[in-house]
Each structure stands twice: as C-alpha cells, then as structure tokens.
Protein backbone atom coordinates (compact mmCIF):
# COMPACT_ATOMS: atom_id res chain seq x y z
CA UNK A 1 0.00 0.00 0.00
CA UNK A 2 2.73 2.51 0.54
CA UNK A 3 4.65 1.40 -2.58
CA UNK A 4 1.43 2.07 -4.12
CA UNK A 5 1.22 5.33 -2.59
CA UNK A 6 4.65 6.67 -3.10
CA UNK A 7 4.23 5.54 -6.57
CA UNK A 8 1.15 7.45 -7.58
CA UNK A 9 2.28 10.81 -5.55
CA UNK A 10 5.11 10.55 -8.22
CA UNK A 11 2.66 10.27 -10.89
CA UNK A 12 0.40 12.57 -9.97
CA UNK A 13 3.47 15.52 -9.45
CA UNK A 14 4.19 14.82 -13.15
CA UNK A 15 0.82 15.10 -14.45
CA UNK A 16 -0.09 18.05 -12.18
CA UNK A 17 -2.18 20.48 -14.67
CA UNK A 18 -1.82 24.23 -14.89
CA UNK A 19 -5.02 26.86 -14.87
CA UNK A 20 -6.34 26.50 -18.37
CA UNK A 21 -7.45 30.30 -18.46
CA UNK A 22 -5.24 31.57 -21.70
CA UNK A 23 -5.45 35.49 -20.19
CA UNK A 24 -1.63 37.20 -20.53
CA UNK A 25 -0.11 36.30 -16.93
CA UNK A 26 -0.85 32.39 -18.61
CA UNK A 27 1.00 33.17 -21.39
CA UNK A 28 4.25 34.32 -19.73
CA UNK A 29 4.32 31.15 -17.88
CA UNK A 30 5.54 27.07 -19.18
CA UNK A 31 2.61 25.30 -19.92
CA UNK A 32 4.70 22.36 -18.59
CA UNK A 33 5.65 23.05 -15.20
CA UNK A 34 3.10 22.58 -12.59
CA UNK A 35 2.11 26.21 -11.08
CA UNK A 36 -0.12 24.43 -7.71
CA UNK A 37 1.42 21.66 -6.16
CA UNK A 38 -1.28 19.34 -3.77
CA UNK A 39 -0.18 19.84 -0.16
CA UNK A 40 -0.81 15.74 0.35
CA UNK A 41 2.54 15.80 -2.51
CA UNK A 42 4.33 18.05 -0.40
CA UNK A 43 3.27 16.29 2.70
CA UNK A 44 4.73 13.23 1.84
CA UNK A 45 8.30 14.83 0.47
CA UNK A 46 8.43 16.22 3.90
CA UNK A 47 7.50 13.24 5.96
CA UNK A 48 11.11 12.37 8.53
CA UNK A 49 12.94 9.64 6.52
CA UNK A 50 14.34 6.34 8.30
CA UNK A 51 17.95 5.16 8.34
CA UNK A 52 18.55 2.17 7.33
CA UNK A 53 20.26 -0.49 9.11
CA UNK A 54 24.03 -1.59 8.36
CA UNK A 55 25.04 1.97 7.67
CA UNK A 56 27.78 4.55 8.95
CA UNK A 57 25.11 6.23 10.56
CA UNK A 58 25.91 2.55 13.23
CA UNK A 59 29.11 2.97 12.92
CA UNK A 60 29.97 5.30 14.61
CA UNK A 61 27.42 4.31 17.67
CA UNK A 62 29.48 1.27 17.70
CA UNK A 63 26.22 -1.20 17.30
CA UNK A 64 28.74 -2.48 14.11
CA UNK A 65 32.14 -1.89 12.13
CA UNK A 66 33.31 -2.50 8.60
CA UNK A 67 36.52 -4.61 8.16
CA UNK A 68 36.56 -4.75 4.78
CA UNK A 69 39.88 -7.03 3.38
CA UNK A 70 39.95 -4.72 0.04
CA UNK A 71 41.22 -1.93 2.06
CA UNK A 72 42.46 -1.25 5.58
CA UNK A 73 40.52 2.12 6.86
CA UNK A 74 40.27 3.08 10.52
CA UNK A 75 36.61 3.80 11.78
CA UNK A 76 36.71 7.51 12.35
CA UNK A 77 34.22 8.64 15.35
CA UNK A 78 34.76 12.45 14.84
CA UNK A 79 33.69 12.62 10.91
CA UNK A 80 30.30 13.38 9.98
CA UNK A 81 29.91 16.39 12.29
CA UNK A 82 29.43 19.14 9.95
CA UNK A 83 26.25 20.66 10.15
CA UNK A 84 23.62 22.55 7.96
CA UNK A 85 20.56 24.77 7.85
CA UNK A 86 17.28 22.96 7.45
CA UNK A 87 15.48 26.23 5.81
CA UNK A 88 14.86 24.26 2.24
CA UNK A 89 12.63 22.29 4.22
CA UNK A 90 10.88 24.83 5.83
CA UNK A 91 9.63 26.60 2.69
CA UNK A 92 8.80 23.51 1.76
CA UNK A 93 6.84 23.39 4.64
CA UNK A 94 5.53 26.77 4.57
CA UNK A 95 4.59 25.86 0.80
CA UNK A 96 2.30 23.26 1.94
CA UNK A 97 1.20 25.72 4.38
CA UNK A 98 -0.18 27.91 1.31
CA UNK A 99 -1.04 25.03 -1.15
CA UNK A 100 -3.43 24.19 1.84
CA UNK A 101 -5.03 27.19 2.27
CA UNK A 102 -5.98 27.10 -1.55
CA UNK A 103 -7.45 23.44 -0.82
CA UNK A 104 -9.02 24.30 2.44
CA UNK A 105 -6.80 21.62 3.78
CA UNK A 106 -6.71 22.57 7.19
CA UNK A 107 -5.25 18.89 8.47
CA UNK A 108 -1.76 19.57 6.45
CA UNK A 109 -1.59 23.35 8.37
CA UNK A 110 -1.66 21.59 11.75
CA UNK A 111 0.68 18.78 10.65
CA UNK A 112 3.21 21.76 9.27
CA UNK A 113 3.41 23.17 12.84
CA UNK A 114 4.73 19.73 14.00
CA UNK A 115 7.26 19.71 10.69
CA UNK A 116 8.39 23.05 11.48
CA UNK A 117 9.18 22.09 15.09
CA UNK A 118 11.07 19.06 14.38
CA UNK A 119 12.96 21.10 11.62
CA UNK A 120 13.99 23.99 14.19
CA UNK A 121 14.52 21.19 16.91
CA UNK A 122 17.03 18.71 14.94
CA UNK A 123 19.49 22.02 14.02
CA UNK A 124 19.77 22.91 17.91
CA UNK A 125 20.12 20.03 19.07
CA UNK A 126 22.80 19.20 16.34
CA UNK A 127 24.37 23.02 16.54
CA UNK A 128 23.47 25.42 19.34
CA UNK A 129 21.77 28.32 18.76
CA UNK A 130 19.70 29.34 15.25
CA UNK A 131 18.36 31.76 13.48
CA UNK A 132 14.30 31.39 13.80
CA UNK A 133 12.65 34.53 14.36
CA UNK A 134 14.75 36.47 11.99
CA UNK A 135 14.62 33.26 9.61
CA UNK A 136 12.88 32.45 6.67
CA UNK A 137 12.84 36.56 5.70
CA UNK A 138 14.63 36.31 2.27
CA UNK A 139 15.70 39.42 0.47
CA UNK A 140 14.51 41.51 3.64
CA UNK A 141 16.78 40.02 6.18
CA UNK A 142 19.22 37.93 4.30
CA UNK A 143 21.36 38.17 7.58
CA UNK A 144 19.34 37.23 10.64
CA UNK A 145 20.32 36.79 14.16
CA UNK A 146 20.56 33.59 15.85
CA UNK A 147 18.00 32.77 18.36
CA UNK A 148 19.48 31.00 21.38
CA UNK A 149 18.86 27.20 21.67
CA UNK A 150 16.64 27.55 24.72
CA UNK A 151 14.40 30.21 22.96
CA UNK A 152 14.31 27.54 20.04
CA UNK A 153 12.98 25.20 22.02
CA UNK A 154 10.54 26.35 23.82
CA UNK A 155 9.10 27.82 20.82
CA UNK A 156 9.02 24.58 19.11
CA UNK A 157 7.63 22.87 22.16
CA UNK A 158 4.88 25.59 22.08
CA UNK A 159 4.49 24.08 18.05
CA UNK A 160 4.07 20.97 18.76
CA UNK A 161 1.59 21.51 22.42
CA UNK A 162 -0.89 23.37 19.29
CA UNK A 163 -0.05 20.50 16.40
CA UNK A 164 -1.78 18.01 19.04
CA UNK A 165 -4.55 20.14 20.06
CA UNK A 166 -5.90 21.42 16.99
CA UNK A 167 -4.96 18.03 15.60
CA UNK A 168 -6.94 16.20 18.63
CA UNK A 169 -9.95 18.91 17.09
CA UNK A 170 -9.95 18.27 13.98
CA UNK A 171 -10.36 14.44 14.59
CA UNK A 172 -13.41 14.90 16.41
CA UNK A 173 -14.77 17.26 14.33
CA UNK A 174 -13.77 14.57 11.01
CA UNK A 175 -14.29 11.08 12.26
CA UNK A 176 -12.77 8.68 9.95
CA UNK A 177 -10.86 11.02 7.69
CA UNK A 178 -8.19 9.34 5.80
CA UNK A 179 -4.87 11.42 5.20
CA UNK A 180 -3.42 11.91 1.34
CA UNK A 181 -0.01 11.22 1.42
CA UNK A 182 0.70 9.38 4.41
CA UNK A 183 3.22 6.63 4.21
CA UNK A 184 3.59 5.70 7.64
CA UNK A 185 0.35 5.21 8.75
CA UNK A 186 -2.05 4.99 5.77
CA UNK A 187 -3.86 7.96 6.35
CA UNK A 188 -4.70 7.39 9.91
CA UNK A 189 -4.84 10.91 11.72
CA UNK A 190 -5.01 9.19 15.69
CA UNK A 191 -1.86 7.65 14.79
CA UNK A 192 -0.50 11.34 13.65
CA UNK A 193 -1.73 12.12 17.24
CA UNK A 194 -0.02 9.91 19.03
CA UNK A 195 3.45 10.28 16.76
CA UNK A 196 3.43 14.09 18.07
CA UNK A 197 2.40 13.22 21.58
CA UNK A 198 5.65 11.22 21.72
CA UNK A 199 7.87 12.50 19.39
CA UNK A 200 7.25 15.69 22.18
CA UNK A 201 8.29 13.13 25.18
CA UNK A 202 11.31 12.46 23.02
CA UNK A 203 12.49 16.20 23.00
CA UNK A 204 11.56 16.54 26.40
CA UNK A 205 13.36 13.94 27.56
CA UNK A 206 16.54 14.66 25.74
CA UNK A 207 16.58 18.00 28.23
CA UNK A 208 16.41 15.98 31.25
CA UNK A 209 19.66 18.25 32.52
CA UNK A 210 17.08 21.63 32.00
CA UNK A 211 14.37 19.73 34.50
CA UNK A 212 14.65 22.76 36.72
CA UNK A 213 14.69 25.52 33.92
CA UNK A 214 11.33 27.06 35.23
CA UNK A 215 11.07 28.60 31.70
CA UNK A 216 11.05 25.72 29.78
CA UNK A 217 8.93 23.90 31.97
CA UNK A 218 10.15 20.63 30.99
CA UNK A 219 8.68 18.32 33.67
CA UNK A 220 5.26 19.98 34.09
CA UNK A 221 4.62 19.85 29.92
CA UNK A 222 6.04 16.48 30.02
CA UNK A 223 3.30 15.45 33.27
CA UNK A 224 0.83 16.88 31.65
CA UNK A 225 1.05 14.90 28.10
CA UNK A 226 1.21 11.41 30.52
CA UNK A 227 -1.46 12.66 32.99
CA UNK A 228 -3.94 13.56 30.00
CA UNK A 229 -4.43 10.69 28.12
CA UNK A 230 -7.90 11.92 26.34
CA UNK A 231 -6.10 15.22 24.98
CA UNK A 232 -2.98 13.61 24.36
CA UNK A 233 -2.63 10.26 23.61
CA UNK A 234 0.03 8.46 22.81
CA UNK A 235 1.24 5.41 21.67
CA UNK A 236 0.15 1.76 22.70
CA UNK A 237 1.47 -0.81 21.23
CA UNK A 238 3.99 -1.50 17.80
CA UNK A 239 1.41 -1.25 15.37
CA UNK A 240 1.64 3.05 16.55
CA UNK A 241 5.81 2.71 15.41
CA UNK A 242 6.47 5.37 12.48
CA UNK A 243 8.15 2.91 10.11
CA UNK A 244 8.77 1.95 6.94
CA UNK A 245 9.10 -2.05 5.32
CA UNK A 246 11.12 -2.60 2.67
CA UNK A 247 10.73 -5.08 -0.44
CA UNK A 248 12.44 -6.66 -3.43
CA UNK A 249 11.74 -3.84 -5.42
CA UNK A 250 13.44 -1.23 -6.74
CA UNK A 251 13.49 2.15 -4.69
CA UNK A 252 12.39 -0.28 -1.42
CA UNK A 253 15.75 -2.32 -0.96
CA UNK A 254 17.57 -2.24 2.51
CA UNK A 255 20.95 -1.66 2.13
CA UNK A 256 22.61 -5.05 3.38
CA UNK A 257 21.12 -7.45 0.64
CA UNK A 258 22.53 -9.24 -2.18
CA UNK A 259 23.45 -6.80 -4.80
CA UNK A 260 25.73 -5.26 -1.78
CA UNK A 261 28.05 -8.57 -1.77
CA UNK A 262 30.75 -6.08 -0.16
CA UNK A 263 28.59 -5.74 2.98
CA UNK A 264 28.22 -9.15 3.61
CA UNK A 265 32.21 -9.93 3.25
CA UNK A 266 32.66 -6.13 5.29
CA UNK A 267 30.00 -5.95 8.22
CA UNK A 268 31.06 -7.31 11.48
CA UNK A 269 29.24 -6.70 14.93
CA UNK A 270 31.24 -4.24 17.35
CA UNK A 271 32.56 -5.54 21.16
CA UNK A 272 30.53 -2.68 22.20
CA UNK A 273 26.82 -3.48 21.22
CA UNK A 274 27.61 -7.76 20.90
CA UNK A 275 29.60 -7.19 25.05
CA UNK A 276 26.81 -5.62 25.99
CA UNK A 277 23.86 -8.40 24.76
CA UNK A 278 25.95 -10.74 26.52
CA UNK A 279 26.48 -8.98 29.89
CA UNK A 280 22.52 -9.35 29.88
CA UNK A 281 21.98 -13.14 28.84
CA UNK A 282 20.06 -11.02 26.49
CA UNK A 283 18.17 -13.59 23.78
CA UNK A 284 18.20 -10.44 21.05
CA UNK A 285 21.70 -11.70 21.08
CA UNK A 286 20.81 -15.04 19.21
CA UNK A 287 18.41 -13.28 16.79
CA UNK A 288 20.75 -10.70 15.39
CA UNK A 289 24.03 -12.06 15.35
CA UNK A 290 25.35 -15.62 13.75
CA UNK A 291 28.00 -17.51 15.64
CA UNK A 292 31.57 -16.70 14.78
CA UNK A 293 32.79 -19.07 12.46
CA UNK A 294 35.30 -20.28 14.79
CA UNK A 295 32.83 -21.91 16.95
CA UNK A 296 31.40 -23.56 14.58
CA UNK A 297 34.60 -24.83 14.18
CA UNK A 298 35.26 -26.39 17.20
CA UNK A 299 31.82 -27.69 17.76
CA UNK A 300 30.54 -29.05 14.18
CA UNK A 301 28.40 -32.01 15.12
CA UNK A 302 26.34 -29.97 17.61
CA UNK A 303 25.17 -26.49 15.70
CA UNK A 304 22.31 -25.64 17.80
CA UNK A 305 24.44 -26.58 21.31
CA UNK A 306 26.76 -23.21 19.80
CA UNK A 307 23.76 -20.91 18.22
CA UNK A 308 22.70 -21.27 21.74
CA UNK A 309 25.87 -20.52 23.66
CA UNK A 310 26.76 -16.70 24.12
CA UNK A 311 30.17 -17.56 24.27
CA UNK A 312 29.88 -18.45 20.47
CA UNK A 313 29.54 -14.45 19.55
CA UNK A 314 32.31 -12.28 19.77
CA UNK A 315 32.31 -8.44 18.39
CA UNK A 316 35.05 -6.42 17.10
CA UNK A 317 36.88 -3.94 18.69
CA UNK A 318 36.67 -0.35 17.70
CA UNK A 319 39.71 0.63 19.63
CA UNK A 320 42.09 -1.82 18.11
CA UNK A 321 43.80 -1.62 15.07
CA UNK A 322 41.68 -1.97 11.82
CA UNK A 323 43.94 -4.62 10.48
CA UNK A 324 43.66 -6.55 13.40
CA UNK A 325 40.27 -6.76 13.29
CA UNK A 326 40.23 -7.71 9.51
CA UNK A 327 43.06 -10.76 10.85
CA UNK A 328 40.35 -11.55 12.99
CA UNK A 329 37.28 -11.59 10.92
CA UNK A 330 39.50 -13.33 8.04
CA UNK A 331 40.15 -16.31 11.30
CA UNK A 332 36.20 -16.52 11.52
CA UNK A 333 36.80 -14.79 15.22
CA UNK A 334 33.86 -12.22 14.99
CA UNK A 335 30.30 -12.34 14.45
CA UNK A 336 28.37 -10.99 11.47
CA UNK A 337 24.41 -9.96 11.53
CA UNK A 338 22.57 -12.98 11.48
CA UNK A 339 22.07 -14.33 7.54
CA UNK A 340 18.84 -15.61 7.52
CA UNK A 341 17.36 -12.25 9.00
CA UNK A 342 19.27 -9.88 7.56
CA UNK A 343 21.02 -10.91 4.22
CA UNK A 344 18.00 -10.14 2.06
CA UNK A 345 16.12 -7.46 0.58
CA UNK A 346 13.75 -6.88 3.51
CA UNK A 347 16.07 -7.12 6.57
CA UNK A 348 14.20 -4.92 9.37
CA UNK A 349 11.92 -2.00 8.92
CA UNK A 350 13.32 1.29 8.93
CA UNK A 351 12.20 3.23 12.57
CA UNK A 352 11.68 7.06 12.30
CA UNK A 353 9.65 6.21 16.11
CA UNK A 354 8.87 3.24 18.26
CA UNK A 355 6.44 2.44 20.44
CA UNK A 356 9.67 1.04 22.60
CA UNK A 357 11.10 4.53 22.56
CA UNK A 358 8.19 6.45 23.72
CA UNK A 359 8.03 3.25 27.14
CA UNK A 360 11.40 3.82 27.75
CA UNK A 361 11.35 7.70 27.74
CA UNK A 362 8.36 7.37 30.66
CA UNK A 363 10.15 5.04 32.24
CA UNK A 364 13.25 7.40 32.81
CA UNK A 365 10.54 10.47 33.57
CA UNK A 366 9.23 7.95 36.13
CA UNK A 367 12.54 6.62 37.68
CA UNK A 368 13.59 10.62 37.74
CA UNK A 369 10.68 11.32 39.62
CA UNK A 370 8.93 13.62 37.29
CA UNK A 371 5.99 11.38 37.16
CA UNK A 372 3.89 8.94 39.06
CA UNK A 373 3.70 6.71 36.65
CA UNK A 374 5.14 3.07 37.49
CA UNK A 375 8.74 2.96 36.18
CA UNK A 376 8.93 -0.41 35.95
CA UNK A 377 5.98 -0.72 34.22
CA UNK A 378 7.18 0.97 31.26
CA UNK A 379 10.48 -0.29 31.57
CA UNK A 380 8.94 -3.72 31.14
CA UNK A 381 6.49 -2.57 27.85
CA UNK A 382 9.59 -1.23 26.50
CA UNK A 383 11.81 -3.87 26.55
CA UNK A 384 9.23 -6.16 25.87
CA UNK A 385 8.10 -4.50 22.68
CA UNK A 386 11.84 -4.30 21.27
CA UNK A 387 11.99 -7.91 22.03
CA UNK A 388 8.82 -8.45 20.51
CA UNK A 389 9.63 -6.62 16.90
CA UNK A 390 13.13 -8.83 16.74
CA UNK A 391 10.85 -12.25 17.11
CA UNK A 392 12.22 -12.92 20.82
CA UNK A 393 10.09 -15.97 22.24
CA UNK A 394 7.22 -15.24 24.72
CA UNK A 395 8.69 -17.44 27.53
CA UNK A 396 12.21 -15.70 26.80
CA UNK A 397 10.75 -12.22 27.62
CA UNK A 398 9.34 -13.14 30.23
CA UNK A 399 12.17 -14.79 31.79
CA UNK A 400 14.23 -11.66 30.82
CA UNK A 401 11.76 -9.35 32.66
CA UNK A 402 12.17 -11.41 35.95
CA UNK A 403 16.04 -12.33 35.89
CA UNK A 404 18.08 -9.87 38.36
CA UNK A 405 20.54 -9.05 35.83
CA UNK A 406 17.69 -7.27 33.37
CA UNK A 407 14.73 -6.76 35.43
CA UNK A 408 13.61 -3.19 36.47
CA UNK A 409 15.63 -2.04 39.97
CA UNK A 410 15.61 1.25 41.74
CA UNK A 411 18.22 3.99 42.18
CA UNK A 412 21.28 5.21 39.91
CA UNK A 413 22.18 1.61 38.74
CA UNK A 414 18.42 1.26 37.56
CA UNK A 415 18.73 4.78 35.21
CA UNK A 416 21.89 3.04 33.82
CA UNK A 417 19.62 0.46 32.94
CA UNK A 418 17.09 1.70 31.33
CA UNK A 419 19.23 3.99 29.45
CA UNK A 420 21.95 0.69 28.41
CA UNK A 421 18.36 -1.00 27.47
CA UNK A 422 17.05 1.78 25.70
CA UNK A 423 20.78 1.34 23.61
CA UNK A 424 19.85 -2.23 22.64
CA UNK A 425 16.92 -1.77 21.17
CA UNK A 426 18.01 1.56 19.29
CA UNK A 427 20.63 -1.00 17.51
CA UNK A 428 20.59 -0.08 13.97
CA UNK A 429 17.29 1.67 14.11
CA UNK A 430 16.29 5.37 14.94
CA UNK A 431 19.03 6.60 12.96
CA UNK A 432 20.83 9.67 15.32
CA UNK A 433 18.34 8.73 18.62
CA UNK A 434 21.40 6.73 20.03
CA UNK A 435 23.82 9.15 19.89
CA UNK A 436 21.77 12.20 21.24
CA UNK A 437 21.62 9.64 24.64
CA UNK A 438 24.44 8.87 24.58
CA UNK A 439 25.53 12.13 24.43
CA UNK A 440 23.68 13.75 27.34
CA UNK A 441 23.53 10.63 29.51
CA UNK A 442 27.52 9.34 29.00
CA UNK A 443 25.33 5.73 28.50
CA UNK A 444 27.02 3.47 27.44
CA UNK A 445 30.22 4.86 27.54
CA UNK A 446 31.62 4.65 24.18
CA UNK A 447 35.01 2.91 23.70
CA UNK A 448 37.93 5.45 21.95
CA UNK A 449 41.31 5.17 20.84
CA UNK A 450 44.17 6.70 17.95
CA UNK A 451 42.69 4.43 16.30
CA UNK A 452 39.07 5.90 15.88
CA UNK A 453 39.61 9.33 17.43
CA UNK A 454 42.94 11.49 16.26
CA UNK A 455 45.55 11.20 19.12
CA UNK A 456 45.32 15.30 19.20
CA UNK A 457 41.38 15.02 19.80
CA UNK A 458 40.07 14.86 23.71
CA UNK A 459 37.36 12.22 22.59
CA UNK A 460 34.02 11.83 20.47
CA UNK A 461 32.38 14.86 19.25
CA UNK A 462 29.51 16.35 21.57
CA UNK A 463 27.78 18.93 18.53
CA UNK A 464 27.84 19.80 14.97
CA UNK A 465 29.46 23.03 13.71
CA UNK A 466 27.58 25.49 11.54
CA UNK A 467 27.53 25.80 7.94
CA UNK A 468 30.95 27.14 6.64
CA UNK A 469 28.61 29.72 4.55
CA UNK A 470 27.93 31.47 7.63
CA UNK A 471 31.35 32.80 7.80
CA UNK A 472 30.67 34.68 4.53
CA UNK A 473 27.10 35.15 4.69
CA UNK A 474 26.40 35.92 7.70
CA UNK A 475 29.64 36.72 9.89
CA UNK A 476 28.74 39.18 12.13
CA UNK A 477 25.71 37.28 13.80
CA UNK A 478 27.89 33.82 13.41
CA UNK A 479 30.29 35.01 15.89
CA UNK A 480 27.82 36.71 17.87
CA UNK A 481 26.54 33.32 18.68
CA UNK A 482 29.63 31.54 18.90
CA UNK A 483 30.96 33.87 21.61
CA UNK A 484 27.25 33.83 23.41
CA UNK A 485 27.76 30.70 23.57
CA UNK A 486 31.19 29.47 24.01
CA UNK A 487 33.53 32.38 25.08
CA UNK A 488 35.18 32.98 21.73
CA UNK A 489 35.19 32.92 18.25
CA UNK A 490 35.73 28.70 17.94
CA UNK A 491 33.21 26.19 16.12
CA UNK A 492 33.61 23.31 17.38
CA UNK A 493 32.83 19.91 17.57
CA UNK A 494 34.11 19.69 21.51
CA UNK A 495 32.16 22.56 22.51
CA UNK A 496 29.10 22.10 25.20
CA UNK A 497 25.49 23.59 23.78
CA UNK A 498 23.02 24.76 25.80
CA UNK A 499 21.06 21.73 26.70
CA UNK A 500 24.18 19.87 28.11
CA UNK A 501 25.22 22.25 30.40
C-alpha cells in the first residue's frame, strides 16, 4: 500500500495540470511546469525519513564496524559532524502551508506546525543556537540573528503543544478522515496524534539536565502529556511505530542485501553493542548475530548446542587496530548480523519512532521522579516491545523481565539500565536517537582510541558546527553566537550547547 502510494504521488506531481485560463499572466508562464502543487505531494516529500540499518550512521554508535579485506581504513568517530541549515525544508513546509489554504486543507496546516518544530529542533540540538525569528525573511533580512537554543525550544515545544490540540480537534470534528499522502500510517490521523504526543516526550526527555529551567517547563509539559491521556494520547502498542518495510523492489531495498556482496564480506558486529547483549543473557543476542565461524569450528556435530551458547559471539573492537580486526574476521573470530534475518532485501523495517522509545522515555521520567507513573511498568512494555519486533520468544521475555541481571531495579544503577536498554533496542534503528543519549547521559560509555579518534582530539564529538557559509554570509551574527555561547570565536565539535550544560 505505501509502494502504491509513493508511486502514484510521483505520478500525480508529473501530471499536475496548470489553470487552463489563456489570459496574458498564462502566457508568460511554461505550460509544462506545474504552477499548484497538492499539499498531500508536499506532505509526503516532507515526511522524517528512516535510516537504514548496516550503515555509517551505526558505525559510529558502535552497534557495528566495517573490516573490509579490500582496504584497511580506521573507523573515524569524529567525521560526519558538519552541520547545515534545514530552511529548504521549511519553505517547503511553509509551501504546503499555502497550497493548503488554496485546498481548504486545514489537516496539512496543523501537521506543518509539527514539521516546522522538528525542523527547528534537529538544528539545535545538532548546533546550538539558530536563526528562527529572523529566519525564513529572504531578500529583507538575508542576515538574521541567531536565536538562542533555549528560545528555540521552547518555541518549538509551544508548536508541537498546538499540532496536538488542533490536531486532537480536527479528529473529532472529522471522524474517519483518511490522510493523502501518508506513508507511515495509511492515512490514519489518531496515529498522527499519538506520533506528536511522543515524538514531544522524546524532546523533552533529551533536556532531562534543564528539568529545573522554570522557563522551559520541561517536567510539568512532560506530566501533563502522561497525565492527560484523552487530549494527548500516545502510543500503545507496535502497530503506533512510524516505520517503513522494505521489499524486493526497486526504490524499497535495505541496504545489506545481495546486490551489496561487499557488505556481507565487510560488516562485522562491534565488542561494544555484541559485550553488551551478553552482559545481559540477552536472547536479542541469538536473533541478530550468527556464531563466529570459529565456533562452529570447534563444535561441528552440535550447531544448535553453539547458536545457543553466548560464548559463540564475539564483536570487534573499535579501539584496536583496523587490520587486526580484519586478521580476525578473516580467522572466523567475529560475528556478522545474522544471515537468515538480515542478508535479504527486507532485513528490518526502517524506525523514524517506536512504540519502545516512547516506554522507555516514561520510564526514565518515572525513575527521575517527574511522574507517578510506574517505572517499571514501562520499563517492562519497553523492553518487551523491542523484544517483541526482533521475534524474541514469549517465555524468553518473560524470563528476561524477571532475571536480576535485566529486570527493572531502583536507584542510579536502575537509570543506567534503562538507558543501556534503551541502547539495545536503538541497535541499527532510529538513525541519530542513540547518539543524542548517549551524548547527554555518558550511557554506554563509548570505547575510543588513535585508532578511531585522532591522538590530538580529547574524545568523540559532543555537537555539529555550523555551515561554513555562515562565515561569509552571515559573519557578524555567526560570531555573535559563537561567543554567546562558548567564550570565543571557535566552532567546534568539543564545545558544550546549551542543553548539556
């Protein structure tokens, strides 16, 4: 259905007719080019795209590494840093904004409020401080001043508290109404609902160290989303994850399938992510991952005695030299994603958001105290679910949930975790999710050396830096912000943004 979807949005931007009215204006203009655009088309262009799994985007999370034997190359864990303005997108959005007001499409206005959020969100987050109130002015402001992260913020938290309101409205007021141009959820507006509700309890979250920023507010809004399940739900179970399947078909292959053949002789599981099933006689473990060939090996007449023995998996080490790694993936001494799942065109839907996500998120707001809710609760829905979407075994789970070494527990050792929990089941899904938890909770603790970090660098990178445009364009508001906030004239990478200070 969303093949089908994607498909004919495609078709219908290239058939998409001009005003037949022959009057001068008509003239000037290419009868070829489309002069209205539907707002369900732009809609969909918009809609957050998922990361596939097996990418560098995993890499550098340490969930996998490539030791590929055409080429010795060190995993790098400071590249990829560089960041960029988001502002195509938002007249993008602000283009569906005015396509919708032609088609008295008042659904797509409300779901731009939660685009434009999320658009302003993912560049502080990544960057600092951003232009957004000067933003977006063109020819009349072509240098504007950079709003400071905690301004941004709270105005996109004020986006996204009127996205679910007037969204929660206009459901009531439309019972049944089927979306245009949804390919996550087929149309289905409650699901929109609760996508917001939690994608909110994400951002919220991810400011845990602001909880007592009065301003912001964050525990009160992030009580009174939980507490008010009527006027903002939120999600209940896996069919509510924003995700997309893939299929033998061109356009909707994952990447680590057969027409990659360098992936499958290149991808290895990394010590960090494989050390860490294992610490938790975690069955995920047994699903993902095959044996390393080397067990095999040594135990050939009993395969299932090995599939079923932890100590048959092994990961490999980011810190160590690359070529030692390749020696031992070349030895059969590390294991690779597990064939049968993965090697395929399929593999594992792409997550944009999980219901598993939004469980583990209350459970932290519960264990912090910001909540009543029951902690453990959630902490058991959550890993439950993620267990659930790999194809763990009932019995398993449940065992899991009771066993001291992975059931729920009080106190600083229980927020470690639920956040090294909330780790394994962001393994290669959720694209940057991992990293931004990493990064404000030090959970888990990722592994460095020359090796993946430059001896002259004091570890892995805690922002992005700004476009290298600004310096040009914009100079005298790009150091403005620099020295607001970080004492001086630097971008970079090592420098502490607002939210993690």
């Amino acid at each position: 259905m969303k093949k089908i979807l994607i498909k004919s949005i495609i078709f219908l931007f290239a058939i998409c007719t001009v005003n037949s009215c022959l009057d001068y204006e008509d003239l000037r203009e290419n009868p070829n080019d489309p002069n209205s655009v539907p707002p369900s088309l732009l809609f969909t262009n918009l809609t957050p795209s998922t990361t596939n799994s097996f990418t560098d985007t995993y890499i550098n999370y340490q969930y996998h590494l490539w030791a590929s034997t055409d080429g010795i190359s060190s995993v790098n864990m400071r590249s990829g840093f560089g960041g960029g303005f988001s502002y195509g997108s938002i007249r993008n959005i602000n283009k569906m904004i005015e396509e919708a007001d032609v088609a008295n499409a008042e659904e797509y206005k409300i779901l731009a409020k939660f685009y434009t959020a999320r658009a302003y969100i993912e560049m502080t987050r990544r960057m600092g401080d951003v232009p957004l109130t000067e933003a977006m002015m063109g020819v009349d402001n072509p240098r504007p001043k950079y709003d400071s992260s905690k301004s941004v913020y709270i105005q996109a938290l004020n986006w996204l508290d009127e996205a679910s309101q007037e969204l929660g409205t206009f459901i009531t007021a439309n019972p049944g109404y089927v979306l245009v141009g949804d390919v996550y959820y087929n149309g289905d507006l409650q699901k929109w609902h609760k996508l917001i509700n939690s994608y909110t309890l994400r951002i919220l979250i991810s400011l845990s160290k602001k909880e007592n920023d009065t301003e912001v507010n964050v525990k009160g809004r992030f009580s009174n989303i939980v507490n008010n399940p009527d006027r903002y739900p939120l999600m209940t179970s896996l069919s509510d994850n924003a995700q997309l399947d893939f299929a033998n078909e061109e356009g909707f292959k994952q990447t680590y399938q057969p027409d990659n053949g360098v992936y499958q002789a290149s991808v290895v599981y990394a010590t960090t992510y494989i050390d860490m099933l294992k610490s938790y006689n975690d069955p995920r473990l047994f699903i993902v991952a095959d044996p390393t060939q080397a067990a095999i090996d040594a135990n050939p007449g009993n395969p299932a005695a090995v599939k079923a023995d932890p100590n048959s998996y092994e990961g490999a080490d980011s810190t160590a030299d690359p070529s030692d790694n390749i020696t031992r993936a070349l030895d059969g001494e590390i294991s690779k994603p597990n064939q049968e799942k993965y090697w395929n065109y399929v593999g594992q839907p792409g997550v944009f958001f999980s219901y598993w996500e939004q469980e583990f998120t209350i459970a932290e707001a519960a264990h912090r105290g910001w909540i009543s809710n029951n902690a453990k609760d959630h902490y058991d829905n959550a890993v439950r679910a993620s267990m659930e979407w790999y194809g763990a075994e009932e019995d398993a789970i449940t065992a899991y949930l009771g066993a001291s070494v992975s059931e729920y527990i009080t106190g600083d050792p229980g927020l470690t975790r639920i956040l090294e929990q909330k780790y394994i089941a962001f393994a290669e899904n959720s694209g940057t999710e991992s990293f931004f938890n990493m990064r404000r909770s030090g959970i888990p603790s990722l592994p460095f050396s020359s090796f993946n970090i430059p001896a002259s660098d004091p570890g892995i990178p805690v922002r992005w830096t700004y476009p290298g445009s600004e310096l040009s364009d914009n100079e005298v508001n790009y150091k403005a912000a620099l020295v607001a906030q970080f004492g001086a004239e630097t971008d970079d990478v090592d420098d502490l943004i607002w939210e993690l200070k």
